[in-house]
Protein backbone atom coordinates (compact mmCIF):
# COMPACT_ATOMS: atom_id res chain seq x y z
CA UNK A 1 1.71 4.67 -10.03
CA UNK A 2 2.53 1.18 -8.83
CA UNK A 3 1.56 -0.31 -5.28
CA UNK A 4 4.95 -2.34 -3.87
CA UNK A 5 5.64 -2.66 -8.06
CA UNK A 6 3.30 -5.19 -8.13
CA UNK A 7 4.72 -6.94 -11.09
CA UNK A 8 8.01 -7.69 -9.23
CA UNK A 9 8.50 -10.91 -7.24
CA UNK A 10 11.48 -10.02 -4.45
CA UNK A 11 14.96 -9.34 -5.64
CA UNK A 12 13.32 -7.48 -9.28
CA UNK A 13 12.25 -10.85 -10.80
CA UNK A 14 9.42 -10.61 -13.20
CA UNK A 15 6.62 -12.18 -11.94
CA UNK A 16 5.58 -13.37 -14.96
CA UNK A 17 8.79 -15.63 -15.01
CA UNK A 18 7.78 -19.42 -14.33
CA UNK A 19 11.59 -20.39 -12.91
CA UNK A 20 11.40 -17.03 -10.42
CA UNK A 21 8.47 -17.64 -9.60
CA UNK A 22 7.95 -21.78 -8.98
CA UNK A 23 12.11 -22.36 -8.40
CA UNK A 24 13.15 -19.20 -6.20
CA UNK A 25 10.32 -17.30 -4.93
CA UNK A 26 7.51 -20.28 -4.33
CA UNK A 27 10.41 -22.54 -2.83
CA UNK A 28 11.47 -19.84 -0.13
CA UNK A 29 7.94 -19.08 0.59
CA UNK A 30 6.88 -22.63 1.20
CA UNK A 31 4.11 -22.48 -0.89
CA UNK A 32 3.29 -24.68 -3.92
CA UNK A 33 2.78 -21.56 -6.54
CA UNK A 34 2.58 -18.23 -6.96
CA UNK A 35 0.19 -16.01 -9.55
CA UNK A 36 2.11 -15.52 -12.82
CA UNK A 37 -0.04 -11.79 -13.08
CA UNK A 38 0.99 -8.54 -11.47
CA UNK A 39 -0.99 -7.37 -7.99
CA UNK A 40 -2.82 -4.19 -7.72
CA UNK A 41 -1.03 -0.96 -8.80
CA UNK A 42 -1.45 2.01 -5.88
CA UNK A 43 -4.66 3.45 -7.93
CA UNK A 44 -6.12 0.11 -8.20
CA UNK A 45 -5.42 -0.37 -4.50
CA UNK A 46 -7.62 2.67 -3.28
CA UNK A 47 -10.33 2.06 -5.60
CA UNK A 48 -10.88 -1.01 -4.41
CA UNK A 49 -10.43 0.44 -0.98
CA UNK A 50 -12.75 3.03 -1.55
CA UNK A 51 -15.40 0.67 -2.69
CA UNK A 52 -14.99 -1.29 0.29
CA UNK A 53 -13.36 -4.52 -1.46
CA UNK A 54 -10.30 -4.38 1.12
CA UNK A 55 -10.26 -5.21 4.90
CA UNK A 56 -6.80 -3.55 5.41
CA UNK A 57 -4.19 -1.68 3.76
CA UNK A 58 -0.53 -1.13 4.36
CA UNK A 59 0.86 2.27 3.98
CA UNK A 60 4.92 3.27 3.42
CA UNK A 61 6.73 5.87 2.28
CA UNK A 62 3.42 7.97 0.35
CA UNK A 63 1.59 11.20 1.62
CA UNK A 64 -1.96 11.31 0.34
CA UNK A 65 -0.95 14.73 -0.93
CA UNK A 66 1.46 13.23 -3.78
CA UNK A 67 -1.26 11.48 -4.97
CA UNK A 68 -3.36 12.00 -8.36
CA UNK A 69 -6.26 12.27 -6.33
CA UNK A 70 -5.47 13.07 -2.55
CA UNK A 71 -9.12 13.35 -1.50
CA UNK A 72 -10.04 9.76 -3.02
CA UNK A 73 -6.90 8.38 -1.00
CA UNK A 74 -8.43 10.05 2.22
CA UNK A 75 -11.48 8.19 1.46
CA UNK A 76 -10.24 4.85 0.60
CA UNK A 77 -8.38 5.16 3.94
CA UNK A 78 -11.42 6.37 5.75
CA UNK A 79 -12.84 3.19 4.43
CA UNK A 80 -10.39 0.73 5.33
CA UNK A 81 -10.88 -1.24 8.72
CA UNK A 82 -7.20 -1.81 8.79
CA UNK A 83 -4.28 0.19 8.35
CA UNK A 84 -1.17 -0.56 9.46
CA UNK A 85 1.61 2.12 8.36
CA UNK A 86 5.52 1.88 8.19
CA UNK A 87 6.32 5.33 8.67
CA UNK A 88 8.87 6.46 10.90
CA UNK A 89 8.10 10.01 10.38
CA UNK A 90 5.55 10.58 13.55
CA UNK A 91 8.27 9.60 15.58
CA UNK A 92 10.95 12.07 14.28
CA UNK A 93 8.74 14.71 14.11
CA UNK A 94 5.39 15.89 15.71
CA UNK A 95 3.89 17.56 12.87
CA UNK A 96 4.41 14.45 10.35
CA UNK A 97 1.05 13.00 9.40
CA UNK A 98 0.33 9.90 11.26
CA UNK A 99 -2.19 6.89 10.09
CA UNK A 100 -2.79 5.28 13.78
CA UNK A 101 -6.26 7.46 13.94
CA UNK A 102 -9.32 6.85 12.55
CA UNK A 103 -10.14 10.19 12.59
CA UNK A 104 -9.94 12.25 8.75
CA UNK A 105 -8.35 15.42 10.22
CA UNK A 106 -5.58 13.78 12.37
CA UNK A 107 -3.97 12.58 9.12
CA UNK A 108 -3.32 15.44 7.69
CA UNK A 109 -0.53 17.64 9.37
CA UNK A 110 -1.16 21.45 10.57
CA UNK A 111 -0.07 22.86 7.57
CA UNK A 112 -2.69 21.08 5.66
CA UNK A 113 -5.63 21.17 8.19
């Protein structure tokens, strides 16, 4: 599992590519450089979550449920002072899990309560 594919700058350019990285990416960003190694993959992401090395997370397109460990997720999130979630899904339909609550058992929808 890969968080955002974190060895992809924008557009699918390697981000261990010096040109993508310093000429096209760096240069649009306004920023000087960028880090020639991959970020965090998803797993990597909730551990450190879980062991309270994150302040926030940002959540899209993934149910907790489709993950290798669903329960460690949960508590990574639980963990996290920060969420902010893309999901569309609460909107479209009341029984999609939502992020918005602090609370463990809103996140999980009635089927899985």
């Amino acid at each position: 599992m890969r968080g955002a594919m974190p060895g992809l700058l924008p557009i699918g350019r390697w981000v261990g590519d010096p040109k993508a990285r310093a000429a096209e990416v760096a240069l649009d960003w306004n920023k000087a450089a960028l880090p020639a190694t991959p970020g965090r993959s998803t797993s990597a992401m909730l551990a450190a979550a879980e062991n309270g090395e994150l302040g926030a997370l940002i959540i899209a397109g993934v149910d907790p449920a489709d993950l290798p460990d669903p329960a460690g997720a949960l508590r990574a999130l639980d963990r996290t002072p920060f969420i902010v979630s893309l999901e569309l899904r609460a909107a479209l339909s009341p029984t999609a899990p939502t992020w918005s609550s602090r609370s463990p058992r809103s996140r999980r929808s009635p089927a899985r309560s």
